[in-house]
Protein backbone atom coordinates (compact mmCIF):
# COMPACT_ATOMS: atom_id res chain seq x y z
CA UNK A 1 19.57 22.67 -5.38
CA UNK A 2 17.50 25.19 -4.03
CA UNK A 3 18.02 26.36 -0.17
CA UNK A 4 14.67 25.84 2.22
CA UNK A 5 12.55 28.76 2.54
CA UNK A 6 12.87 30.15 6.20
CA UNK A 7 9.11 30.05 7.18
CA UNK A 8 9.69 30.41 10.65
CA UNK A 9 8.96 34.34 10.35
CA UNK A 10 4.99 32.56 9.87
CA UNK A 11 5.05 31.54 13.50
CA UNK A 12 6.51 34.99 14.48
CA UNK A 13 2.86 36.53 13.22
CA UNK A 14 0.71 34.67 15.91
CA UNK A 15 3.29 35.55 18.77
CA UNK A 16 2.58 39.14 17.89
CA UNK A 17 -1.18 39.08 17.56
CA UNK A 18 -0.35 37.21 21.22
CA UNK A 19 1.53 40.06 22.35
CA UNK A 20 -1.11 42.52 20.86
CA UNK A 21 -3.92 40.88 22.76
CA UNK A 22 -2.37 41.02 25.85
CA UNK A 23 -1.01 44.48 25.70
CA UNK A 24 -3.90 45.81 24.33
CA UNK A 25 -6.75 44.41 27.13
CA UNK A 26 -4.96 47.19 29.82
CA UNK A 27 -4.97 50.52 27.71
CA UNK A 28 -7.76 51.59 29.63
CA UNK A 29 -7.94 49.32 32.56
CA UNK A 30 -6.14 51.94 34.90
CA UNK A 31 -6.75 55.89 35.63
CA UNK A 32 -3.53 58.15 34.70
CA UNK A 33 -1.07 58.17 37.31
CA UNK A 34 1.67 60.20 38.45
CA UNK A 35 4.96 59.00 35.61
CA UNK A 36 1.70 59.68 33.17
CA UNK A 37 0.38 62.18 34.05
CA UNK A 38 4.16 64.12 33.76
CA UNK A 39 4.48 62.08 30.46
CA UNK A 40 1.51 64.39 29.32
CA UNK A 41 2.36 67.32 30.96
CA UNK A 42 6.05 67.82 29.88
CA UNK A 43 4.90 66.52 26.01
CA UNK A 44 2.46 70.08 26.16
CA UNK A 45 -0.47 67.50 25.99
CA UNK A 46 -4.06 67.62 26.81
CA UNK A 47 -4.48 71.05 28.56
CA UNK A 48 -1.09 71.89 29.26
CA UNK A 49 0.25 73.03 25.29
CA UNK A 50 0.64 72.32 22.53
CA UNK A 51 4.35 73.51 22.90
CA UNK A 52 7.07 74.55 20.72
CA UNK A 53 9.91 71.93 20.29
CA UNK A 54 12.21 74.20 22.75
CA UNK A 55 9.51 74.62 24.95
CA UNK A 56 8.87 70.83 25.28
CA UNK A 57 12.70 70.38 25.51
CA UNK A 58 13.23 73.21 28.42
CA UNK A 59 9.67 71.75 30.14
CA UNK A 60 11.48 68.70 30.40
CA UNK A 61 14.42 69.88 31.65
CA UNK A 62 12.86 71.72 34.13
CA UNK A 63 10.99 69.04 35.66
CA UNK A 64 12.83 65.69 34.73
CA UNK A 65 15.67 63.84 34.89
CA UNK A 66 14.71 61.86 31.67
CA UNK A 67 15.88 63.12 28.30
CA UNK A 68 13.50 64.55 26.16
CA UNK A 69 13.21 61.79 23.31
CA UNK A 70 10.15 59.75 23.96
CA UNK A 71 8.19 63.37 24.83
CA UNK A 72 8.95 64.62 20.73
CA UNK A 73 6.89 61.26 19.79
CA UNK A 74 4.38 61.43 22.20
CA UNK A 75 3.89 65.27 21.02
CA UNK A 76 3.36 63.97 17.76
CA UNK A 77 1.22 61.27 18.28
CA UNK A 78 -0.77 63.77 20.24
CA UNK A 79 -1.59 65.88 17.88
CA UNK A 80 -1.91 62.87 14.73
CA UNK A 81 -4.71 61.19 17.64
CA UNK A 82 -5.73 63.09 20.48
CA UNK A 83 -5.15 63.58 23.92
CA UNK A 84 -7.34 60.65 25.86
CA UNK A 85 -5.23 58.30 27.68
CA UNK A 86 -6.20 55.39 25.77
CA UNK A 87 -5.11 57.14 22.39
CA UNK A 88 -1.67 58.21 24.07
CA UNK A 89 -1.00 55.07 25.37
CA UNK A 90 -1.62 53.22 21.97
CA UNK A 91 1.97 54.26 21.20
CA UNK A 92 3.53 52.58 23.45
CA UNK A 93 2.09 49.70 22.67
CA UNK A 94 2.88 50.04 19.12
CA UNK A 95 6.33 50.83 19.72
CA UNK A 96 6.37 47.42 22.16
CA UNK A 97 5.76 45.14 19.01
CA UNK A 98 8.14 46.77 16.84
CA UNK A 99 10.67 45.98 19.38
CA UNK A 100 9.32 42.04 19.38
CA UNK A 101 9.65 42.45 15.29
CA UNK A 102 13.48 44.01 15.49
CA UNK A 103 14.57 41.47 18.39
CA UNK A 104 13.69 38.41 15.83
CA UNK A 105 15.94 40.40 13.43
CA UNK A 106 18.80 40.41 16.22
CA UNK A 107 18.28 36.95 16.67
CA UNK A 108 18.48 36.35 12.75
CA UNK A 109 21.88 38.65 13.04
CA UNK A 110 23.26 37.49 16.05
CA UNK A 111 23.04 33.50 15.01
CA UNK A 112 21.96 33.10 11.35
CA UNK A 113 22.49 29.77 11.17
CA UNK A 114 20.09 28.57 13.89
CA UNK A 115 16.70 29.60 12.81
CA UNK A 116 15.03 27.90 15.88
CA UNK A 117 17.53 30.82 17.99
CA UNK A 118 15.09 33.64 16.76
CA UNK A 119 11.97 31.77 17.06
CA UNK A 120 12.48 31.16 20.63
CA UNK A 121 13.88 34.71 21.27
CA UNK A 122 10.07 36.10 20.10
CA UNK A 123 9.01 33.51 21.91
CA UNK A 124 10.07 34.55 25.36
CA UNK A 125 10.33 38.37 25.25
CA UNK A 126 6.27 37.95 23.03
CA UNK A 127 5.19 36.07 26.58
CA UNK A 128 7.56 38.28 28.97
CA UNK A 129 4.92 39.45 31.46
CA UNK A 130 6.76 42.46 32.56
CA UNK A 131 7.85 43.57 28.98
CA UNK A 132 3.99 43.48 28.08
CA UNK A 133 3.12 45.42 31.20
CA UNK A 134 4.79 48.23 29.82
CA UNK A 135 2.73 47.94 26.63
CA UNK A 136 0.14 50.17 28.31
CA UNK A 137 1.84 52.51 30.39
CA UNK A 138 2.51 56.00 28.96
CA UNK A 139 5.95 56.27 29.53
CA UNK A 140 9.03 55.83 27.57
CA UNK A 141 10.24 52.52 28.27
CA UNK A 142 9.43 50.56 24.89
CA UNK A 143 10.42 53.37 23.26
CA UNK A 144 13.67 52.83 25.19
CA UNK A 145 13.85 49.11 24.77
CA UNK A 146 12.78 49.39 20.78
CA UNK A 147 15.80 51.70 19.61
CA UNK A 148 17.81 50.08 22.22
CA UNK A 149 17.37 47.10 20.27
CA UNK A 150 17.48 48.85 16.99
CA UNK A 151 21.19 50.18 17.50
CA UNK A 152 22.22 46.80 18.93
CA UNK A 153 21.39 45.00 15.52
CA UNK A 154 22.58 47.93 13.72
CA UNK A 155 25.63 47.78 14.95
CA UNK A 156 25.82 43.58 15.17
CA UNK A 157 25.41 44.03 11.14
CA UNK A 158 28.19 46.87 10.25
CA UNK A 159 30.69 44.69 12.38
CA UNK A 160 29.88 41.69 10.21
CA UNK A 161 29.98 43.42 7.46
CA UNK A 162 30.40 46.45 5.35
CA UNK A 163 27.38 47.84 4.92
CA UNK A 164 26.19 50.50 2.89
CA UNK A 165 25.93 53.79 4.21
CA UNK A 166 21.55 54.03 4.85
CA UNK A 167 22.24 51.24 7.63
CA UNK A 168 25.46 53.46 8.95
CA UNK A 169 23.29 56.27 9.37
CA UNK A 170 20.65 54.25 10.94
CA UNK A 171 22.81 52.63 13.47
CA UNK A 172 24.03 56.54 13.86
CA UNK A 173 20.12 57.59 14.19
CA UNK A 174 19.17 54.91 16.47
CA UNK A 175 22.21 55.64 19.31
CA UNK A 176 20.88 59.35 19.50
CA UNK A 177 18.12 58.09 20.08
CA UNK A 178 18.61 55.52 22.68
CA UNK A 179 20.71 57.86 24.48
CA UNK A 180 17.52 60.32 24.43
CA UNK A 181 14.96 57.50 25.24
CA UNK A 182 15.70 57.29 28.94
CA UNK A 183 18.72 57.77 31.48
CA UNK A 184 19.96 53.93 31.49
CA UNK A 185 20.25 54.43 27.60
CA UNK A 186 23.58 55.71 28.55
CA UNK A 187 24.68 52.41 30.23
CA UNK A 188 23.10 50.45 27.35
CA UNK A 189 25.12 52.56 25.02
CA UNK A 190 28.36 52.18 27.34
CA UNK A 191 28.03 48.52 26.81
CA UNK A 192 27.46 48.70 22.87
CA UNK A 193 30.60 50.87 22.87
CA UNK A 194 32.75 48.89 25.53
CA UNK A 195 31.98 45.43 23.75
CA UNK A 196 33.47 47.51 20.63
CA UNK A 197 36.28 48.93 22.04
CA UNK A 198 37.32 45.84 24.44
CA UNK A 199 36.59 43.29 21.42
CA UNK A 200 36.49 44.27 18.06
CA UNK A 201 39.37 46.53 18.31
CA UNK A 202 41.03 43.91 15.16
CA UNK A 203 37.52 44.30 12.54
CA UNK A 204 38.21 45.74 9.73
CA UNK A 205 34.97 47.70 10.75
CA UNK A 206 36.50 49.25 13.56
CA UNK A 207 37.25 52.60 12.92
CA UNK A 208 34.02 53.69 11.11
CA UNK A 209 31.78 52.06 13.63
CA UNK A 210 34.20 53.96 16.36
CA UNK A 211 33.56 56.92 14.14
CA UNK A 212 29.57 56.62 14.50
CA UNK A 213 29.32 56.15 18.54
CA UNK A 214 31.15 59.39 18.69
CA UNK A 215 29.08 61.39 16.21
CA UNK A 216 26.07 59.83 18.31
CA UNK A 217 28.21 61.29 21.50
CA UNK A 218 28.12 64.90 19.76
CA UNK A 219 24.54 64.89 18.95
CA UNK A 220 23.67 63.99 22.68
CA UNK A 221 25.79 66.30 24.25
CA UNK A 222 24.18 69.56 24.80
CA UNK A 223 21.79 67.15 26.65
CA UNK A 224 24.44 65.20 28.82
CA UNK A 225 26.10 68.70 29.57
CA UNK A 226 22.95 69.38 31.33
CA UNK A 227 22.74 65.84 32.89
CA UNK A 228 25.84 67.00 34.53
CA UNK A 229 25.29 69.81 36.46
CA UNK A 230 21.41 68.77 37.40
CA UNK A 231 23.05 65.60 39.12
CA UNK A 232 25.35 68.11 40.85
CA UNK A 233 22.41 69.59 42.08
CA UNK A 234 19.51 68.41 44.46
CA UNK A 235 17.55 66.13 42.12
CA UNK A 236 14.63 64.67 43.53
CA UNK A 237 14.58 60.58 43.08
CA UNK A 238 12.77 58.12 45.27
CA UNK A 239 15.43 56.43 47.44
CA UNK A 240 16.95 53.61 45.91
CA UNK A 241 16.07 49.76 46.84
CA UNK A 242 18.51 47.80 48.53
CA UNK A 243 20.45 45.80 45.74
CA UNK A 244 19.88 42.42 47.02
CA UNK A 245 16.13 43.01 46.85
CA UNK A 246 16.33 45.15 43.19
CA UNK A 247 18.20 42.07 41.83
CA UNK A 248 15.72 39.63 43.91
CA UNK A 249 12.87 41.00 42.27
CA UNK A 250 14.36 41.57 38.75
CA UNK A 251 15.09 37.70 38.28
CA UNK A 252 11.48 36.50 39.38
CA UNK A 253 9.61 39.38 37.29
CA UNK A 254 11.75 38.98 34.20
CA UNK A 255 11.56 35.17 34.00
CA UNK A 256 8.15 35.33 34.49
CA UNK A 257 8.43 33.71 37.89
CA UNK A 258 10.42 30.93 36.37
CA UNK A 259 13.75 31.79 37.90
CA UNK A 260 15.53 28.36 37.92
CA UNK A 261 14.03 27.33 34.35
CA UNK A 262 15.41 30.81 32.79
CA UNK A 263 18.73 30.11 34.87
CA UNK A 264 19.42 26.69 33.39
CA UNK A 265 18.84 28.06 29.92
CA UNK A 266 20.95 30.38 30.80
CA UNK A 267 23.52 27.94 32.03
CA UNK A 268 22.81 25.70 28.54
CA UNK A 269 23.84 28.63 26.74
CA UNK A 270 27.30 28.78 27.93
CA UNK A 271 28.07 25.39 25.79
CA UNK A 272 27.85 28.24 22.52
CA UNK A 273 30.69 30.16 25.02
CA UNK A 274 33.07 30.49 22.27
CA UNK A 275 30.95 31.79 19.24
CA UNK A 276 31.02 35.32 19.81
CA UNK A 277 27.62 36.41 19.41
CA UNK A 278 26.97 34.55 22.81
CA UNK A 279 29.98 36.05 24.49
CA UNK A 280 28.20 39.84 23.80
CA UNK A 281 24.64 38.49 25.09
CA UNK A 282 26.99 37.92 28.06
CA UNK A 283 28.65 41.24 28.06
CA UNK A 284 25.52 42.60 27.63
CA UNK A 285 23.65 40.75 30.55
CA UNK A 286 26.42 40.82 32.84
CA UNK A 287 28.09 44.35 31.51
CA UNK A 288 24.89 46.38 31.88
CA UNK A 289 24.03 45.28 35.66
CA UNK A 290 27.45 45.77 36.69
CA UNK A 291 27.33 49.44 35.09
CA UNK A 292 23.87 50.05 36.31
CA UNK A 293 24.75 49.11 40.11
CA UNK A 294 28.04 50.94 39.59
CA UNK A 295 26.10 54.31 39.06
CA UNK A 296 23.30 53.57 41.39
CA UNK A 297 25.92 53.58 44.00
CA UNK A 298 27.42 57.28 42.87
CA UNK A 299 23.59 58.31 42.60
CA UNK A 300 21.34 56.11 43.93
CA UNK A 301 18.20 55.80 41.45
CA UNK A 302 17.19 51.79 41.39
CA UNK A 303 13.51 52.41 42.83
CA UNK A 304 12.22 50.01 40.73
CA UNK A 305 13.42 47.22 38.67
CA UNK A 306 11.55 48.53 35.36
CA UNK A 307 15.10 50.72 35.39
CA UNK A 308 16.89 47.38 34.49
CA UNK A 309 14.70 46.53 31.50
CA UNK A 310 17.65 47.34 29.05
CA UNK A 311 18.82 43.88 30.20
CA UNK A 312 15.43 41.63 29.65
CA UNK A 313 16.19 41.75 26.00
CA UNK A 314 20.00 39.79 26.73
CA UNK A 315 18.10 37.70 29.37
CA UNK A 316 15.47 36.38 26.45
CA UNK A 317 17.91 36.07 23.82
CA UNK A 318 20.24 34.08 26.08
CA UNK A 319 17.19 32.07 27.18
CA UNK A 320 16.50 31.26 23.86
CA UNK A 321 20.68 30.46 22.99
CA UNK A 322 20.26 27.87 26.02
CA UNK A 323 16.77 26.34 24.35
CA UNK A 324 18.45 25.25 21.46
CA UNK A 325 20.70 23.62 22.83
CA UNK A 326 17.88 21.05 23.84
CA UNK A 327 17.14 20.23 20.09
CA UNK A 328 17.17 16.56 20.78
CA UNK A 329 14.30 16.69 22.77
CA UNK A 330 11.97 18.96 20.77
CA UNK A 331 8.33 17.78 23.29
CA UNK A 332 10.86 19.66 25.66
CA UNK A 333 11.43 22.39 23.85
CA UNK A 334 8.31 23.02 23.15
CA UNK A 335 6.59 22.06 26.35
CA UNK A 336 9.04 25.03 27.99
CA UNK A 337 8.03 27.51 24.94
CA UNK A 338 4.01 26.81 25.73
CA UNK A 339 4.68 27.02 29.64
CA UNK A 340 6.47 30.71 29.43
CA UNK A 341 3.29 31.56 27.59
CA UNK A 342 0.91 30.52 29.71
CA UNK A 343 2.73 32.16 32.41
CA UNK A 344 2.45 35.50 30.12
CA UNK A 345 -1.02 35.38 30.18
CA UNK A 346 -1.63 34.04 33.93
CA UNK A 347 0.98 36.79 35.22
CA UNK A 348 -0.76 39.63 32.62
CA UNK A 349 -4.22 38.91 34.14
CA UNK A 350 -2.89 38.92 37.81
CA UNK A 351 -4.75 41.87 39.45
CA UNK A 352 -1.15 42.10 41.81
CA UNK A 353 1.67 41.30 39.78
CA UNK A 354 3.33 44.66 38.76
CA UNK A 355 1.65 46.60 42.30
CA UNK A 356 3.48 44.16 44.71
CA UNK A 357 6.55 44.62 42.89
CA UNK A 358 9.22 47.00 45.16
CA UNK A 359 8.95 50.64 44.77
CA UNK A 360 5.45 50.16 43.16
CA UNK A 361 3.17 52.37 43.18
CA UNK A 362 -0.92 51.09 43.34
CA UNK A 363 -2.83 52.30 39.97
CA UNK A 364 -6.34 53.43 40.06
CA UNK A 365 -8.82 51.34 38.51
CA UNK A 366 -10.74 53.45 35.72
CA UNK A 367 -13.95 52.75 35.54
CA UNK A 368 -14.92 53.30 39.49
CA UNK A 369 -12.47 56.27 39.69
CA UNK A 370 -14.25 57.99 36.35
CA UNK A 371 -17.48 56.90 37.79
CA UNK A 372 -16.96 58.86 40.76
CA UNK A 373 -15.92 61.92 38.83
CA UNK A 374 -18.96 61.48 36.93
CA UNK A 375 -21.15 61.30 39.47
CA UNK A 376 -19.34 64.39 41.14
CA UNK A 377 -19.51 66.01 37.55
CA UNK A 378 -23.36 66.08 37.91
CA UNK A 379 -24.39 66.15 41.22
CA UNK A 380 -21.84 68.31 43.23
CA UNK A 381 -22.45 72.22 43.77
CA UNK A 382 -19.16 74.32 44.30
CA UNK A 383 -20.01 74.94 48.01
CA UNK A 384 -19.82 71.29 48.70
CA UNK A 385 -16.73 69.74 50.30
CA UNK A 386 -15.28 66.54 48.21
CA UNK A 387 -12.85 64.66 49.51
CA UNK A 388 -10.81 61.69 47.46
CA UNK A 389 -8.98 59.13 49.65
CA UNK A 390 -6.77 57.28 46.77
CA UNK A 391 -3.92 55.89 48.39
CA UNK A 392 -2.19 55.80 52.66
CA UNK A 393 -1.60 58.64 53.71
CA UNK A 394 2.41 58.24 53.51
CA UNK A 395 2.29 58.09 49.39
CA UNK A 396 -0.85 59.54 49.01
CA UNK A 397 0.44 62.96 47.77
CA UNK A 398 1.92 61.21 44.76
CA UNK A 399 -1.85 61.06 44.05
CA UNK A 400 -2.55 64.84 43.11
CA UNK A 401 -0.85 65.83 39.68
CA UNK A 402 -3.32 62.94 38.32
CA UNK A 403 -6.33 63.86 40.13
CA UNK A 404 -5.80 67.64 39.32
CA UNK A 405 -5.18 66.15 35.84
CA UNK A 406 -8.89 64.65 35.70
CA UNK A 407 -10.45 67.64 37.70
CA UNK A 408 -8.61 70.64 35.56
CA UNK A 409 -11.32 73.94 35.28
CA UNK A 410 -13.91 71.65 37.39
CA UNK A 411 -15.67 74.16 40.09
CA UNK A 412 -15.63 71.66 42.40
CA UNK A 413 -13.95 72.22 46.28
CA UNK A 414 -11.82 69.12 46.10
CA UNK A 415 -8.38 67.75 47.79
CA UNK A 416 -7.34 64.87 48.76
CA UNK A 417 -7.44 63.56 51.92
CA UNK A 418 -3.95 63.74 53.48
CA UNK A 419 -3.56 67.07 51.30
CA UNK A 420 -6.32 69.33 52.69
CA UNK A 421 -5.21 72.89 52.92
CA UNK A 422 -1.71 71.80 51.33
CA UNK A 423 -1.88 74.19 48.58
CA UNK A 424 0.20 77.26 48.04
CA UNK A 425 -2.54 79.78 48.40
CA UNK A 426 -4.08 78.27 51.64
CA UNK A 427 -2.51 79.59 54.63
CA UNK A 428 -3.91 79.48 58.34
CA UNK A 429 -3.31 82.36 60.49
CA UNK A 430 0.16 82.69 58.29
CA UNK A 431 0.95 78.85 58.68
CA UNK A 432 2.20 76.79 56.01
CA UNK A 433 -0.84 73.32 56.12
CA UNK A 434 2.86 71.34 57.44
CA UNK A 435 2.84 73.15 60.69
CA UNK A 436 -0.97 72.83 61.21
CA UNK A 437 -2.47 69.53 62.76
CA UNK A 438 -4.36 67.62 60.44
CA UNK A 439 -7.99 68.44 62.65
CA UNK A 440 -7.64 71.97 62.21
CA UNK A 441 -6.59 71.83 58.62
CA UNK A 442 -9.40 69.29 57.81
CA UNK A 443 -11.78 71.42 59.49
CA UNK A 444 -10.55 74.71 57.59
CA UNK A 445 -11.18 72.91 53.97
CA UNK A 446 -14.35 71.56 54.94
CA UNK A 447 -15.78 74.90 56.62
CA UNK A 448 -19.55 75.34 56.43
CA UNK A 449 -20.44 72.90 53.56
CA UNK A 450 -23.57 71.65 53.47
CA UNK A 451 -22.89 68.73 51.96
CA UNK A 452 -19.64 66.23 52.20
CA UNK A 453 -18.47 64.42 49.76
CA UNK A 454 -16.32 61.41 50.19
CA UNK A 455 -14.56 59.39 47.41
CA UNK A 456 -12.41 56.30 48.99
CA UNK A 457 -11.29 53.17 47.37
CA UNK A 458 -12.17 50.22 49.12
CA UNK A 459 -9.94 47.77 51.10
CA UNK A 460 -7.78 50.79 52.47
CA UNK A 461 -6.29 50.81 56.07
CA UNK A 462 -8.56 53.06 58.19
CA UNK A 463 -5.75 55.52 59.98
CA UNK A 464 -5.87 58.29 62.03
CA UNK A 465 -6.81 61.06 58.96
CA UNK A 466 -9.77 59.02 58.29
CA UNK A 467 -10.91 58.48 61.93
CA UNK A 468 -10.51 62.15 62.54
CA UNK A 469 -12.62 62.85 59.19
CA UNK A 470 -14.91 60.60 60.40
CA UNK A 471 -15.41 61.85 63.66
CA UNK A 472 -16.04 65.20 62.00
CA UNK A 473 -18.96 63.73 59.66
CA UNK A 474 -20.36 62.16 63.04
CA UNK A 475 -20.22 65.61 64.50
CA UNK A 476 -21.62 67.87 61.92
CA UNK A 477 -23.38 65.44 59.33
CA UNK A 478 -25.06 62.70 58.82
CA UNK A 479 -25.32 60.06 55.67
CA UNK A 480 -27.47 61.09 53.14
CA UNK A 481 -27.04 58.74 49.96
CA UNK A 482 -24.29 56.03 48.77
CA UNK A 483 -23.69 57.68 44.85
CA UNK A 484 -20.86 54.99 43.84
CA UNK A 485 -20.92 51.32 44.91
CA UNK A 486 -18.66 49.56 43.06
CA UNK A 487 -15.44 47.16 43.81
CA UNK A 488 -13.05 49.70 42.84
CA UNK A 489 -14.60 53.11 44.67
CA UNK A 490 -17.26 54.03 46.45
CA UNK A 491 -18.14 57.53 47.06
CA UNK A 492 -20.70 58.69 49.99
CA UNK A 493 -22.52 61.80 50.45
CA UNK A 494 -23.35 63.20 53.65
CA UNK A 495 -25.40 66.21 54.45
CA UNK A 496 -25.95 68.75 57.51
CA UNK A 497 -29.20 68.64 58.79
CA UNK A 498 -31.92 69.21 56.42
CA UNK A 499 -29.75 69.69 53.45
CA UNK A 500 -30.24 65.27 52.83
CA UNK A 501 -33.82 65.47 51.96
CA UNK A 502 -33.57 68.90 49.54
CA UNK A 503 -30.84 67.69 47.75
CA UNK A 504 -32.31 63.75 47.67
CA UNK A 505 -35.27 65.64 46.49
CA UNK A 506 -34.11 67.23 43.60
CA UNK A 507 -31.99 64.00 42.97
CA UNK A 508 -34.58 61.38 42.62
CA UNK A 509 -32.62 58.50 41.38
CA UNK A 510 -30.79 58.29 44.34
């Protein structure tokens, strides 16, 4: 008698046209910032290359702590479609659904029997809010989480089996690459390896997949040598979150705030304890925040909890090991499926989930923020003063590699606001801009302008930089014309006397 056809893979095509959808609406919802804006400038994108392959490799080096993996791709994606941000980020959205694609192959691998096991799996990490957050960020973390995934089945198959030797020199492939996709790929590859030593030590396997982690060890090793002494060195990393808090805001973000639902699943899928495909999803859950807090207390570097993604993938799968567990009650099952989804797309559309998040920084909303460069674009002369308030004034230098980013070759006399005068190549009377008080600084950038520019995103804290900038406009200007209204940025121009009705004279439409 013939076996059923698995058709389940026919669900798995909606999930990723969901995933697609929901990725794909912020490509171009937010302006550059700062992790992008290095993504672009260490690849040799956009104005700063192209670059050789050494010189992309010793760019990176010289201003990262990240290996150099996801910057080859993004360097050739550049140059395949172009330099905008919306084309660069399209690859990390494409990389994002090949990881949903290879997780339902894990699945398949880890639990063959249980077709439902890899259904649900797609399920959760397809409507994983976070996970699809990352969709449309260009940075390396689906790049991370796709080979991550990659050399996990790889290596779940050439335990189980003796494989030929394409998928031995895949799994090989796909560790060098994990361990060049981002710095936690080490931990995820200690865990791989651990779980192989510690476990599988009697599989006939043994030795040759032994044999791969190491050549994977000597093709990463120029690259860890240098890991080495940079940590020995002064490397500059935001200060780590307390743990508590890290863990805190892991478990709500990754369950898509539904921390005691994902928990019991969790807790169902401990009644599979002895099959050993749910004792690694354990390892792997437990193993890799152990190791990851473990390091951040040698060198602390958990600023944000998108440095614990390597374990949402274990979290999902063991999700979906504790939802099948509930196959007597299938309205259940699928009543928890169609919640996490909804919560996907509720949690994707919330204008603060990913900002409010610790160690977040706030993005820039495109289309006021290119409005306003617009608008500068045509209307500014290089003897006017324009000055961008993006951010407080504590974080607000974080602001500049983007904005000089957008602004690259302009004419324009620009800064931001907390950074006037902080350049280099402006000294007063042999001062550094740190040792001069904001006033005098201000009023050195802004010198005898004729007109004043000011770009400010609304809903920011007045503080003492802007009431002394304002007190300066009430001194020596006056308003002229409101150029950019909009939700996201407004941008005012003020004039000394006279200069309003020339310029609103040669500027009719305002």
């Amino acid at each position: 008698m013939a076996r059923p056809r698995n058709l389940h893979w026919l669900i798995v095509v909606p999930l990723l046209l969901y995933a697609a959808w929901l990725g794909a609406r912020s490509l171009n919802v937010d302006a550059i910032w700062l992790d992008e804006y290095y993504s672009i400038f260490e690849s040799g994108g956009a104005q700063y290359g192209p670059l050789s392959p050494l010189d992309i490799a010793l760019r990176v080096a010289g201003y990262a702590v990240w290996p150099p993996g996801y910057n080859y791709f993004l360097a050739g994606w550049g140059v395949l479609v172009g330099w905008t941000p919306l084309a660069a980020r399209v690859l990390s959205w494409l990389l994002g659904l090949l990881a949903i694609a290879v997780i339902y192959r894990l699945a398949r691998e880890l639990m063959p029997q249980k077709r439902q096991f890899a259904l649900f799996a797609t399920v959760f990490i397809s409507g994983s809010a976070f996970y699809l957050y990352y969709f449309h960020e260009l940075r390396g973390y689906s790049f991370h989480v796709l080979f991550g995934l990659i050399a996990t089945m790889l290596y779940w198959r050439l335990i189980r089996r003796a494989d030929r030797w394409p998928a031995q020199i895949g799994f090989a492939a796909a560790l060098v690459l994990l361990l060049y996709s981002h710095p936690v790929g080490q931990l995820w590859f200690a865990m791989l390896a651990g779980f192989h030593i510690a476990f599988e030590w009697r599989n006939s396997q043994w030795k040759r997949v032994l044999f791969l982690f190491l050549v994977a060890v000597l093709f990463y090793a120029p690259w860890l040598a240098f890991m080495l002494i940079k940590t020995a060195q002064a490397v500059s990393i935001p200060g780590a979150i307390d743990t508590p808090l890290i863990l805190g805001a892991a478990a709500a973000a990754f369950s898509n705030w539904l921390t005691i639902p994902t928990a019991i699943l969790g807790i169902l899928s401990l009644r599979l304890i002895r099959q050993r495909s749910i004792q690694f999803l354990w390892w792997w859950l437990i193993g890799l925040v152990a190791l990851t807090l473990l390091v951040n207390r040698i060198i602390p570097f958990l600023f944000h909890i998108r440095h614990l993604i390597a374990v949402l993938p274990a979290l999902m799968l063991l999700a979906a090991a504790g939802l099948i567990q509930l196959q007597r009650f299938r309205w259940l099952q699928a009543a928890i499926c169609a919640v996490w989804l909804i919560m996907g797309v509720y949690l994707s559309f919330h204008p603060t989930f990913a900002s409010d998040l610790p160690g977040a920084l706030r993005m820039i909303s495109r289309p006021g923020f290119e409005a306003a460069l617009q608008a500068l674009a045509q209307n500014a002369d290089p003897d006017d003063a324009v000055i961008f308030r993006l951010a407080d004034q504590d974080v607000e230098y974080l602001y500049a590699p983007p904005l000089d980013y957008y602004l690259e070759g302009s004419p324009l006399h620009f800064s931001l606001l907390s950074m006037v005068n902080a350049r280099d190549d402006v000294l007063i009377d042999d001062r550094s801009f740190t040792e001069i008080p904001f006033e005098q600084r201000l009023q050195a950038f802004v010198g005898e302008s004729p007109r004043l520019w000011v770009a400010e995103i609304p809903g920011l804290v007045a503080d003492s930089q802007m009431e002394t900038l304002r007190a300066l406009i009430a001194d020596s200007y006056q308003p002229c014309a409101m150029v950019v209204d909009m939700p996201d940025m407004r941008v005012e121009l003020y004039a000394q006397d006279g200069q309003c009705m020339s310029w609103l004279s040669n500027n009719a439409r305002f």
